[in-house]
C-alpha atoms as a PDB file:
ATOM      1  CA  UNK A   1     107.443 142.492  63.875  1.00  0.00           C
ATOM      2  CA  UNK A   2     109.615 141.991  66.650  1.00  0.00           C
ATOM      3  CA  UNK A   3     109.889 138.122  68.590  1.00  0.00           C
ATOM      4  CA  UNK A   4     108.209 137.092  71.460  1.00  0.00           C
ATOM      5  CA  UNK A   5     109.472 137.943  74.946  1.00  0.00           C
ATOM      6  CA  UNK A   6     110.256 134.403  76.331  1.00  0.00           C
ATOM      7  CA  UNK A   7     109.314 133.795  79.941  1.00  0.00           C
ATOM      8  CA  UNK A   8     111.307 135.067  82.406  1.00  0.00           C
ATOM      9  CA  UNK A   9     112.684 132.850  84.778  1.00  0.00           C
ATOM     10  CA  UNK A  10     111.768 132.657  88.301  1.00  0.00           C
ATOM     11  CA  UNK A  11     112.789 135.430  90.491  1.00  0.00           C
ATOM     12  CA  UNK A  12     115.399 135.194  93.326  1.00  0.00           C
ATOM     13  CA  UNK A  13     112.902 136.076  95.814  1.00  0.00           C
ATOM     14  CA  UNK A  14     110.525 133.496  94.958  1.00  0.00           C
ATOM     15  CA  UNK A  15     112.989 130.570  95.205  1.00  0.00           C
ATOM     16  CA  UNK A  16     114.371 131.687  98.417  1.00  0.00           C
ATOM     17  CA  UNK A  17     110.227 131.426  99.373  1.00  0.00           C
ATOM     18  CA  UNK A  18     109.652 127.509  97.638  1.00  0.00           C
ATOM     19  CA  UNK A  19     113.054 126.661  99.881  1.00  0.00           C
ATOM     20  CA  UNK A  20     112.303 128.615 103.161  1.00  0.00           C
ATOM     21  CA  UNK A  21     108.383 126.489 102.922  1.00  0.00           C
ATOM     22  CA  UNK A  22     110.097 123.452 102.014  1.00  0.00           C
ATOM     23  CA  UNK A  23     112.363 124.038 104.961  1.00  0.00           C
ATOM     24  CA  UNK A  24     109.378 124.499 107.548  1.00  0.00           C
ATOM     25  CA  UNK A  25     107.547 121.251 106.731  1.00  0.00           C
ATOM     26  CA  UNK A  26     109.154 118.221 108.382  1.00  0.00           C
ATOM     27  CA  UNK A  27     109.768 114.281 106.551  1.00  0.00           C
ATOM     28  CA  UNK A  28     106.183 112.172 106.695  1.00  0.00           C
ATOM     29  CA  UNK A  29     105.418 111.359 110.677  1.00  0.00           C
ATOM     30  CA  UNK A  30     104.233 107.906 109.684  1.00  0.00           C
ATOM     31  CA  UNK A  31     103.036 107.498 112.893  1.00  0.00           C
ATOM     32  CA  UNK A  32     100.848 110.800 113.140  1.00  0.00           C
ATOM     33  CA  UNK A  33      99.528 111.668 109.831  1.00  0.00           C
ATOM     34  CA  UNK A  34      96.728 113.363 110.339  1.00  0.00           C
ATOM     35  CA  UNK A  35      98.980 115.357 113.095  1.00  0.00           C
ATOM     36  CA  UNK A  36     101.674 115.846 110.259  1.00  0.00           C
ATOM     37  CA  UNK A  37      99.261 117.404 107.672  1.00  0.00           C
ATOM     38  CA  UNK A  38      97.757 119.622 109.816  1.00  0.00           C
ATOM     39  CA  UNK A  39     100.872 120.759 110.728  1.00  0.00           C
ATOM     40  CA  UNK A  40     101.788 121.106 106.464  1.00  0.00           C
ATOM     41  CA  UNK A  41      98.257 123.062 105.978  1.00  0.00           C
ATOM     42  CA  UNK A  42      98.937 125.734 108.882  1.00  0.00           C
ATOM     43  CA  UNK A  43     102.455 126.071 106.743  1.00  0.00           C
ATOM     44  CA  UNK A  44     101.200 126.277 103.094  1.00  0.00           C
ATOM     45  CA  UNK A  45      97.648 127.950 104.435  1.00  0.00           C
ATOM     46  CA  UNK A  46      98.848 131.368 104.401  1.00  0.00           C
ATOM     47  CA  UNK A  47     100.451 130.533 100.639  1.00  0.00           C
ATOM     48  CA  UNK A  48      97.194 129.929  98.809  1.00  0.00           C
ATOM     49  CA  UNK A  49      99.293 126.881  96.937  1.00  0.00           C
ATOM     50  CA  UNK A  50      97.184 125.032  94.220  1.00  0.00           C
ATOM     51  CA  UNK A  51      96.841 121.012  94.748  1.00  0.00           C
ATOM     52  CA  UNK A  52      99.848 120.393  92.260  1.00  0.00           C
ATOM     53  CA  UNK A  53     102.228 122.087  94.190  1.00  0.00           C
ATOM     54  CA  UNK A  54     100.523 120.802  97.525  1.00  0.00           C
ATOM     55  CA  UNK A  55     100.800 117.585  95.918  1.00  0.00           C
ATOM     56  CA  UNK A  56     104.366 117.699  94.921  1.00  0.00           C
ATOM     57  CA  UNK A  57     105.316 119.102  98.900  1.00  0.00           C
ATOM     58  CA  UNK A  58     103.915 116.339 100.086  1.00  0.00           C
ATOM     59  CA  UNK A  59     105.800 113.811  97.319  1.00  0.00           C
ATOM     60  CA  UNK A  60     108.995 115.140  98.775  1.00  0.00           C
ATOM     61  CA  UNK A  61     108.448 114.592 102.225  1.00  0.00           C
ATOM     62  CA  UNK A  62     108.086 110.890 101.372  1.00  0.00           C
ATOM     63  CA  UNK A  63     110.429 108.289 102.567  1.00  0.00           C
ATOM     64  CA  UNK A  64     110.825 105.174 100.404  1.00  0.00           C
ATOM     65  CA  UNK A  65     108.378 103.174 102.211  1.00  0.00           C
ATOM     66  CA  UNK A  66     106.184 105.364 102.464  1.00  0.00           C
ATOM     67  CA  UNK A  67     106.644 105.860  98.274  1.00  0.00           C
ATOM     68  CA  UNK A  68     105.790 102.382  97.462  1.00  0.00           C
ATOM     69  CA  UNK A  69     102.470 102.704  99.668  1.00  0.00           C
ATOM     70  CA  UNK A  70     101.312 104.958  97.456  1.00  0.00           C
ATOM     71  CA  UNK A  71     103.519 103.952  94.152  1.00  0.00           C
ATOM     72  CA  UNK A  72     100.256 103.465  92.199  1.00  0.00           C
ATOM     73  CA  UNK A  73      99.058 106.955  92.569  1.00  0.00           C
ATOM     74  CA  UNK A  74     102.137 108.454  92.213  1.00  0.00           C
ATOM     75  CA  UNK A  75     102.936 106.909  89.068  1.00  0.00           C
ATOM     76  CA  UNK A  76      99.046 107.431  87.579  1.00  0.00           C
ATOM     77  CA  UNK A  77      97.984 110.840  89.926  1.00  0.00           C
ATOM     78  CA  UNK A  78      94.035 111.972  89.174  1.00  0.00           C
ATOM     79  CA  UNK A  79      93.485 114.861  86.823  1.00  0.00           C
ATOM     80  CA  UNK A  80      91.981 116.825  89.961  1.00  0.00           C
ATOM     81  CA  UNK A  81      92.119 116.987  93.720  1.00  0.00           C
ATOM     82  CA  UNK A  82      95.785 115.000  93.773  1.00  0.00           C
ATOM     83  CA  UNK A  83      96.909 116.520  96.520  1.00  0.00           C
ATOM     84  CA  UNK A  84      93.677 115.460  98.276  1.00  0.00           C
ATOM     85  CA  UNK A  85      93.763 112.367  97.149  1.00  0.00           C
ATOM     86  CA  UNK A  86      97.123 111.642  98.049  1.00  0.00           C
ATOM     87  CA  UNK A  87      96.902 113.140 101.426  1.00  0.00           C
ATOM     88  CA  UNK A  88      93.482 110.444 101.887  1.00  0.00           C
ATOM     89  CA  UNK A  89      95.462 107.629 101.110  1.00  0.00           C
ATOM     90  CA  UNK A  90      98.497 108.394 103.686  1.00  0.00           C
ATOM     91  CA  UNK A  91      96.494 108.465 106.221  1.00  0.00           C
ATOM     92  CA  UNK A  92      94.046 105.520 105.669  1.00  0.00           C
ATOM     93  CA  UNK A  93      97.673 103.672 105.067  1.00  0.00           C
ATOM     94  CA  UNK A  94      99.609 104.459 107.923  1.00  0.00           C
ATOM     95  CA  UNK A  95      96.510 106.224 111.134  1.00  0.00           C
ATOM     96  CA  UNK A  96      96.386 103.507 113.397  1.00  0.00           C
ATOM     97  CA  UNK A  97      92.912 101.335 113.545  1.00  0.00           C
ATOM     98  CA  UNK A  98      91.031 102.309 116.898  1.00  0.00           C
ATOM     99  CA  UNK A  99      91.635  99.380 118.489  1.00  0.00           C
ATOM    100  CA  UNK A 100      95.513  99.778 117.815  1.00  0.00           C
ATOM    101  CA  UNK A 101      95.285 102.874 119.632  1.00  0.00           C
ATOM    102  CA  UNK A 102      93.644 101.817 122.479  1.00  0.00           C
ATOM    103  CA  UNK A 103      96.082  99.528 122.660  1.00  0.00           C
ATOM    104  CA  UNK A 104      98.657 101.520 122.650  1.00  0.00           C
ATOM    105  CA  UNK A 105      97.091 103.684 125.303  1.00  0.00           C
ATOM    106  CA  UNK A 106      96.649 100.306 127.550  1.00  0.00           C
ATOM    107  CA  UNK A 107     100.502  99.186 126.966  1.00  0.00           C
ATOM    108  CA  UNK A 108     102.732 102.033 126.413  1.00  0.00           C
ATOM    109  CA  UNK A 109     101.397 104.997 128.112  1.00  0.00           C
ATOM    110  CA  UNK A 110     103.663 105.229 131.669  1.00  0.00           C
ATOM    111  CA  UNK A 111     103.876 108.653 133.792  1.00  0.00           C
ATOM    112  CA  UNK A 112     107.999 108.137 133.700  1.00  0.00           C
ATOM    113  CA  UNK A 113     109.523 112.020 134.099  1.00  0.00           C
ATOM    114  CA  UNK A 114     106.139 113.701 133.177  1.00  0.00           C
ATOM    115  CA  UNK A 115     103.472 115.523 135.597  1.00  0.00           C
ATOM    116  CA  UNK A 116     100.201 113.397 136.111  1.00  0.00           C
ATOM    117  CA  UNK A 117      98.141 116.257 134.288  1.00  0.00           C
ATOM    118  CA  UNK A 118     100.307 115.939 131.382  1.00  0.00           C
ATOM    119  CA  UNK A 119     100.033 111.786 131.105  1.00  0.00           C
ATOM    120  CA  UNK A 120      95.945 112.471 131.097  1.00  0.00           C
ATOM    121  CA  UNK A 121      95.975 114.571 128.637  1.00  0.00           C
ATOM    122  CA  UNK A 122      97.831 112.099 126.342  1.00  0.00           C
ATOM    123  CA  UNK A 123      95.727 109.520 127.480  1.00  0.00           C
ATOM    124  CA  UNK A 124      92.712 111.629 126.837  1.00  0.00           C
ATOM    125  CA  UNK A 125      94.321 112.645 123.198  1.00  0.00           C
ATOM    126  CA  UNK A 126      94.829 109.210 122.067  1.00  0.00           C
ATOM    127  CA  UNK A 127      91.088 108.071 123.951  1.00  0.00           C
ATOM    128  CA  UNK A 128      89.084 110.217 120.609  1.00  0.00           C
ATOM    129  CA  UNK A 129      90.040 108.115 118.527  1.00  0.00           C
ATOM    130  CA  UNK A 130      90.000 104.436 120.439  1.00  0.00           C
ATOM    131  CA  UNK A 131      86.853 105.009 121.563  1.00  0.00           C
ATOM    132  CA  UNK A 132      87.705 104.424 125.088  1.00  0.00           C
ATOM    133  CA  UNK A 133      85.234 105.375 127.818  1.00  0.00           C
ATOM    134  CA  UNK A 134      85.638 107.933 130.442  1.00  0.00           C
ATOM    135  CA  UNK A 135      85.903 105.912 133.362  1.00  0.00           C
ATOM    136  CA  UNK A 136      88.185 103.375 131.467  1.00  0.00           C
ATOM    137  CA  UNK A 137      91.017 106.428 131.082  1.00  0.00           C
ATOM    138  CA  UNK A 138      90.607 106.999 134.759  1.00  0.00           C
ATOM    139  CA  UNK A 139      91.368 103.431 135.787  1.00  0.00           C
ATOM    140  CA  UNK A 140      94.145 103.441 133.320  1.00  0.00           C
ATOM    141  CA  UNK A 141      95.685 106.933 134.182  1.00  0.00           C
ATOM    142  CA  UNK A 142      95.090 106.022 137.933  1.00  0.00           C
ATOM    143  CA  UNK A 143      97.161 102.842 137.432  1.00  0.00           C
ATOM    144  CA  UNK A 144      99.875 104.688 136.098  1.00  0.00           C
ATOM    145  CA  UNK A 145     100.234 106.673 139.404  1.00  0.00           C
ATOM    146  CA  UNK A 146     102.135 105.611 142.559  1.00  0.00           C
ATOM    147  CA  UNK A 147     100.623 103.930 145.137  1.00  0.00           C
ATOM    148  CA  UNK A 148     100.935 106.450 148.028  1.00  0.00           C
ATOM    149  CA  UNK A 149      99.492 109.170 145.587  1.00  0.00           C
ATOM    150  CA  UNK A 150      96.146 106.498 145.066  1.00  0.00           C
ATOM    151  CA  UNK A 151      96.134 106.473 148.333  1.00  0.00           C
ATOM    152  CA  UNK A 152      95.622 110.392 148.517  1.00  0.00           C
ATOM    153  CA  UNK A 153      93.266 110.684 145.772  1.00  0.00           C
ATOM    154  CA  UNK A 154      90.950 108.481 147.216  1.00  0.00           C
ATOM    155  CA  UNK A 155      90.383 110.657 150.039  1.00  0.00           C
ATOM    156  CA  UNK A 156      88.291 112.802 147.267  1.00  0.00           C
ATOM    157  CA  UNK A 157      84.299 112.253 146.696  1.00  0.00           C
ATOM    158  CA  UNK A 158      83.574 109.155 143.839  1.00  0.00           C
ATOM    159  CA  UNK A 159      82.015 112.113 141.876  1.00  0.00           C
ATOM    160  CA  UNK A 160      84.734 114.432 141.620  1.00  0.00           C
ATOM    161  CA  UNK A 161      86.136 115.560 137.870  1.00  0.00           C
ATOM    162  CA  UNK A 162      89.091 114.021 136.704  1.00  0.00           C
ATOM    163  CA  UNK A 163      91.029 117.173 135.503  1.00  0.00           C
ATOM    164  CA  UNK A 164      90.974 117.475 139.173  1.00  0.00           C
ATOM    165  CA  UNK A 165      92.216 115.023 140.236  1.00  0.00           C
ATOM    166  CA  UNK A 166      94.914 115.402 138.092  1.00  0.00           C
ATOM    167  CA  UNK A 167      95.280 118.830 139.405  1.00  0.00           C
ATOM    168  CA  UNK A 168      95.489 117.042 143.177  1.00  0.00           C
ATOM    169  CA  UNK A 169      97.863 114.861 142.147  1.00  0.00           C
ATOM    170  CA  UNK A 170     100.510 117.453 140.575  1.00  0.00           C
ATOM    171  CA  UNK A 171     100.234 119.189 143.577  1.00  0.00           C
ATOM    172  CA  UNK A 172     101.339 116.220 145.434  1.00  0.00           C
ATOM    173  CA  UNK A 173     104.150 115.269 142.849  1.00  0.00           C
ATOM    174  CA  UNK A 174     105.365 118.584 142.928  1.00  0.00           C
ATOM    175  CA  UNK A 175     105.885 118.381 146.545  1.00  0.00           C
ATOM    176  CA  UNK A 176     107.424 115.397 146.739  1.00  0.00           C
ATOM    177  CA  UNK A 177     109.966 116.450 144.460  1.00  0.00           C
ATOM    178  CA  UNK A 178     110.878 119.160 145.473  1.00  0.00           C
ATOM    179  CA  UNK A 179     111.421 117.465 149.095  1.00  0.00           C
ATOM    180  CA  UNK A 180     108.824 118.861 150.778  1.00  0.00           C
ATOM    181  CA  UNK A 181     107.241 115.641 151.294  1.00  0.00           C
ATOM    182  CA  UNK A 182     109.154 112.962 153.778  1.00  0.00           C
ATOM    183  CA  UNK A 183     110.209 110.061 151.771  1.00  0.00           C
ATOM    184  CA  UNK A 184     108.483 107.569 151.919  1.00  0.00           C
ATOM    185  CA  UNK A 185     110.540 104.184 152.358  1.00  0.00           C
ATOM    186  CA  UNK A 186     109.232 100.599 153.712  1.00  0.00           C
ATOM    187  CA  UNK A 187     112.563 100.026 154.377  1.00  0.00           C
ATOM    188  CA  UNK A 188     112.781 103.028 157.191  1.00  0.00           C
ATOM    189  CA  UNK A 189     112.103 102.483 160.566  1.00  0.00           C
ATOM    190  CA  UNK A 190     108.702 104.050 161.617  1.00  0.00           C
ATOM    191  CA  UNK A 191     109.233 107.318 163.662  1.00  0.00           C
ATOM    192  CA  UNK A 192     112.343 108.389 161.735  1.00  0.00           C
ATOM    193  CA  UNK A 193     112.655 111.008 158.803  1.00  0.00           C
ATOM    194  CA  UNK A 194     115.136 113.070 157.175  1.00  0.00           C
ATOM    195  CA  UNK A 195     113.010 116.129 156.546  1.00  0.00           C
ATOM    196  CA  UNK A 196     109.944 118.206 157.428  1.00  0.00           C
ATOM    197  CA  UNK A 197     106.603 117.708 156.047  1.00  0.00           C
ATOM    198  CA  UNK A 198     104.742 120.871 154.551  1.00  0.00           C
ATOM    199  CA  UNK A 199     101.484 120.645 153.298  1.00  0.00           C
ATOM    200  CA  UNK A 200     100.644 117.218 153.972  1.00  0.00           C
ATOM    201  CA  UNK A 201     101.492 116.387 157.196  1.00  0.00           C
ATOM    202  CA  UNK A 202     103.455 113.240 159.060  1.00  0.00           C
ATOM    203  CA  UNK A 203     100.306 111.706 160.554  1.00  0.00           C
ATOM    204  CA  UNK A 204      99.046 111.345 157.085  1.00  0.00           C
ATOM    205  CA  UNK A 205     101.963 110.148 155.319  1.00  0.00           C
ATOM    206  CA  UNK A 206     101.887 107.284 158.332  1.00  0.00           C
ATOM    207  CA  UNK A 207      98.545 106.847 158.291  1.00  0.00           C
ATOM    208  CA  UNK A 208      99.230 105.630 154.257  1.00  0.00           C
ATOM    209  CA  UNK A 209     101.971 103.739 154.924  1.00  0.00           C
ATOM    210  CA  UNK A 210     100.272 102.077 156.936  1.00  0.00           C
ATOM    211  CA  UNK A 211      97.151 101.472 154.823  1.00  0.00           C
ATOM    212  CA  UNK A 212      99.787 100.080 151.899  1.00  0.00           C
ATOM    213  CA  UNK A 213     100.539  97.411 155.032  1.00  0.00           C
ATOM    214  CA  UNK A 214      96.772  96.830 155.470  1.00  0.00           C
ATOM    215  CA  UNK A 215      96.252  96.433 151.766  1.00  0.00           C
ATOM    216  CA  UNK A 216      98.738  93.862 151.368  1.00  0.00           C
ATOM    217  CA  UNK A 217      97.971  92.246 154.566  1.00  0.00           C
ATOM    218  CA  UNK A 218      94.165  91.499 153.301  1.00  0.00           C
ATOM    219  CA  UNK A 219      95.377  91.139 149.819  1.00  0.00           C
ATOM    220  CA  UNK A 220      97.794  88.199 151.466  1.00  0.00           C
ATOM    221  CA  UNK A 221      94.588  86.478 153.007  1.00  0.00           C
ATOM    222  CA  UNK A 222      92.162  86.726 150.128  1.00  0.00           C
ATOM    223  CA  UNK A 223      94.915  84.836 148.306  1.00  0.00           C
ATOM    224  CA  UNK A 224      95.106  82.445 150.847  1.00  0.00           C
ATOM    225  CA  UNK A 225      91.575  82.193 151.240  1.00  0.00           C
ATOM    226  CA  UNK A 226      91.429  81.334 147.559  1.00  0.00           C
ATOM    227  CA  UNK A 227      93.905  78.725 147.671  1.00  0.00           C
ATOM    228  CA  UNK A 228      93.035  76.865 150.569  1.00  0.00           C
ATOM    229  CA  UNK A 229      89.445  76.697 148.733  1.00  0.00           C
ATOM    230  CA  UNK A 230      90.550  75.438 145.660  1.00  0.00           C
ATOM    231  CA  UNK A 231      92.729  72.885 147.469  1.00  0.00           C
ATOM    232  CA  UNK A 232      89.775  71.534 149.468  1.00  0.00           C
ATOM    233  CA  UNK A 233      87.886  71.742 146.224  1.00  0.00           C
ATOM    234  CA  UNK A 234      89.912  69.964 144.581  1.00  0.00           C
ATOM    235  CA  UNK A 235      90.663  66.936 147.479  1.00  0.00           C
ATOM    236  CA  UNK A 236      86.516  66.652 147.152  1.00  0.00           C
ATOM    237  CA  UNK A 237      86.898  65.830 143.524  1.00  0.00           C
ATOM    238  CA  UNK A 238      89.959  63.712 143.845  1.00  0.00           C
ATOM    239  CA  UNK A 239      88.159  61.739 146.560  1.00  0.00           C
ATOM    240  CA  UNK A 240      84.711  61.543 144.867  1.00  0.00           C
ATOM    241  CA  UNK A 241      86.730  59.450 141.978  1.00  0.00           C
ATOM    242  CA  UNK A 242      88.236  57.405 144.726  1.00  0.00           C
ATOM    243  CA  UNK A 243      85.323  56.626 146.269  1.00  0.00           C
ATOM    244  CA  UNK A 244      84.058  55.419 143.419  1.00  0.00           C
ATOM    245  CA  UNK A 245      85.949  52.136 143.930  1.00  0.00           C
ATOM    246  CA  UNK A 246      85.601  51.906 147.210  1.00  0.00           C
ATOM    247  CA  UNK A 247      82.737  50.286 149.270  1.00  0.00           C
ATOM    248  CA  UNK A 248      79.980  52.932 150.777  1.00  0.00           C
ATOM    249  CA  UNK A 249      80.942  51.893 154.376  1.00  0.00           C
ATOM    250  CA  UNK A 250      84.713  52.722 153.595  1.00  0.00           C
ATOM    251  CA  UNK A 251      84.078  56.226 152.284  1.00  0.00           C
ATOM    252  CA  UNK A 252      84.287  58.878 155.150  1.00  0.00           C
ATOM    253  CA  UNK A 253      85.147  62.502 154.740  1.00  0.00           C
ATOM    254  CA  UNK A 254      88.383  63.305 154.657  1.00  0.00           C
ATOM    255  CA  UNK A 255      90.445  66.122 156.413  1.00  0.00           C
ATOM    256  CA  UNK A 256      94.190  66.958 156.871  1.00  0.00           C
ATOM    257  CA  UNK A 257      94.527  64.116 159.165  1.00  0.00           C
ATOM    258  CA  UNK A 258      93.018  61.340 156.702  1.00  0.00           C
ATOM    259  CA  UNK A 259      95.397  58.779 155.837  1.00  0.00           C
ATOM    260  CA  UNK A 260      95.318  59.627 152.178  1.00  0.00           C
ATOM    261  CA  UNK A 261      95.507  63.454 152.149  1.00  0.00           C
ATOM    262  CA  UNK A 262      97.424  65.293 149.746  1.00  0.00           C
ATOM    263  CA  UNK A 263      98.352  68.489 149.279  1.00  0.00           C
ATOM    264  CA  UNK A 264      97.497  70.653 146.495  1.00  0.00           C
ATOM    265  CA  UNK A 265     100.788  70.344 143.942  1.00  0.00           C
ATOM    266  CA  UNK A 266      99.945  66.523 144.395  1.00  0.00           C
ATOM    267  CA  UNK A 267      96.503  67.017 143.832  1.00  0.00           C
ATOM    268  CA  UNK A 268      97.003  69.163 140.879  1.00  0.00           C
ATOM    269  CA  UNK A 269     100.203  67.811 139.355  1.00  0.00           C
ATOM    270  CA  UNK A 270     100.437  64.392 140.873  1.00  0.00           C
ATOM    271  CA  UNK A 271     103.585  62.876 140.072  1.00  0.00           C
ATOM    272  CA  UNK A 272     105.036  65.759 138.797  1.00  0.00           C
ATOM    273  CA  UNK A 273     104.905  67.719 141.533  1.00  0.00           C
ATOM    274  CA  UNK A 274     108.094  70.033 142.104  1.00  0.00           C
ATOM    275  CA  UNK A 275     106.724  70.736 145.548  1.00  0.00           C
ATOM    276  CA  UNK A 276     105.232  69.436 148.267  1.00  0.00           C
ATOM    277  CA  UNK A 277     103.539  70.487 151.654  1.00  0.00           C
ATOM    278  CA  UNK A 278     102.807  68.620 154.220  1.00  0.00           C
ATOM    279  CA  UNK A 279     100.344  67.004 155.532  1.00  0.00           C
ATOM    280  CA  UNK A 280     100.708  64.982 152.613  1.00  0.00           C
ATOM    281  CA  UNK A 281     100.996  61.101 152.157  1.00  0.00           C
ATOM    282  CA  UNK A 282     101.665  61.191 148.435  1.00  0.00           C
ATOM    283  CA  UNK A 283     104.809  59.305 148.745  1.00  0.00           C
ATOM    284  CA  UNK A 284     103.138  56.555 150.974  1.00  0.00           C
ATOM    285  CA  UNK A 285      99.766  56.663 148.390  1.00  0.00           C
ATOM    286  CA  UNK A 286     102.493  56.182 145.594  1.00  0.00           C
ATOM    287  CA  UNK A 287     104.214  52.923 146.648  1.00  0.00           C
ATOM    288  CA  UNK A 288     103.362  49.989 145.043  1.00  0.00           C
ATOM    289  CA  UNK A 289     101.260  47.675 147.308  1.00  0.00           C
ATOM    290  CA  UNK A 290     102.650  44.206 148.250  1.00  0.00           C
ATOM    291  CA  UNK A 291     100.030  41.087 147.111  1.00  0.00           C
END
């Protein structure tokens, strides 16, 4: 009887295939798992790989750090279903929490080099997950956006879509930089430019430099406004606990031009106060008083 034929070994042609499949899959995104094994399932999809050898692809793309988050599994894997098992763990290890992405969409995203359509649809990409409402991605992507182009956009109805609006505003971009717009520059004396306006014309780009003034002008006295109430809120209160010790017929309202005014970083800080503004009597209030 004549031996066994032993097992031949593995073709040419099918280790040329394990290394061009190894080849295609990238290291472990750590940051975008569930983006990474998508990426590994459109790659070993057409393959019809079992879960061991899913499993092992996976063990190679591992970094070390990303091997002792999942040392216990690797070192005791399930009978069945490792490669699902494995690929489960990953990403409940390393996807960020939904409030980690919205935060991430609040601090980090910035329009930089990229069109204004493009920074939306990031925005709107990393919104699934957080949870973030529709109107909160609009504030946020609107922040992101210059000034002058704000200013444009709100020239459009309350109820228009927002892919629109990010359609509007790569139209603008794209003008601007490709100098069809007139630059726009505080610093430039009004009636002078260096170039021609097309499609938007001079009278508008004025009219919103002019409206950035306006802004800024009635953001200016709202401050003000603000401050000059909290300092005459706060002279109330300082005198109400001065009057206190004082007799009823000495206790008169007081005003910038009562003897014991003080201004607000003496009100608020007293003696150490860096500043001081006057009318303010602070140094006189301060002296000891002779018996």
């Amino acid at each position: 009887m004549a031996p066994p034929v032993p097992p031949s070994p593995p073709t040419m042609a099918s280790d040329l295939a394990a290394i061009g499949l190894a080849s295609r899959v990238p290291p472990f995104w750590t940051d975008m798992p569930k983006m990474w094994f998508q990426q590994f399932e459109s790659v070993m999809g057409p393959q019809h790989q079992s879960e061991q050898v899913k499993y092992d692809m996976v063990v190679s793309k591992l970094g070390k750090e990303e091997l002792c988050q999942v040392a216990d599994l690797i070192s005791n894997p399930p009978e069945q279903h490792r490669y699902t098992s494995l690929k489960n763990k990953l990403i409940k290890i390393f996807e960020a929490s939904a409030e980690a992405q919205f935060h991430k969409l609040v601090s980090e995203m910035e329009l930089g080099q990229q069109r204004p359509s493009q920074l939306l649809t990031k925005m709107n990409e990393l919104a699934k997950n957080s949870g973030a409402a529709g109107d909160t991605v609009k504030n946020l992507w609107l922040s992101r956006l210059p000034a002058w182009v704000r200013a444009i956009l709100a020239t459009n109805k309350d109820d228009t879509k927002l892919d629109d609006l990010a359609e509007t505003a790569d139209k603008i971009m794209d003008n601007m930089r490709s100098g069809e717009l007139l630059a726009i520059n505080t610093n430039t004396a009004p009636g002078t430019s260096t170039s021609t306006a097309s499609g938007v014309t001079v009278d508008l780009l004025t009219e919103i430099r002019n409206m950035a003034v306006e802004l800024k002008t009635l953001r200016d006295e709202v401050s003000s406004i603000g401050y000059r109430r909290q300092q005459v809120n706060d002279n109330r209160c300082w005198e109400r606990n001065r009057s206190q010790s004082r007799p009823r017929s000495q206790r008169t309202q007081r005003s910038p031009s009562s003897p014991d005014w003080l201004c607000w970083y003496h009100l608020r800080f007293r003696e150490a106060a860096r500043r001081c503004e006057a009318p303010c009597n602070w140094e006189k209030l301060s002296k000891p008083t002779g018996n």
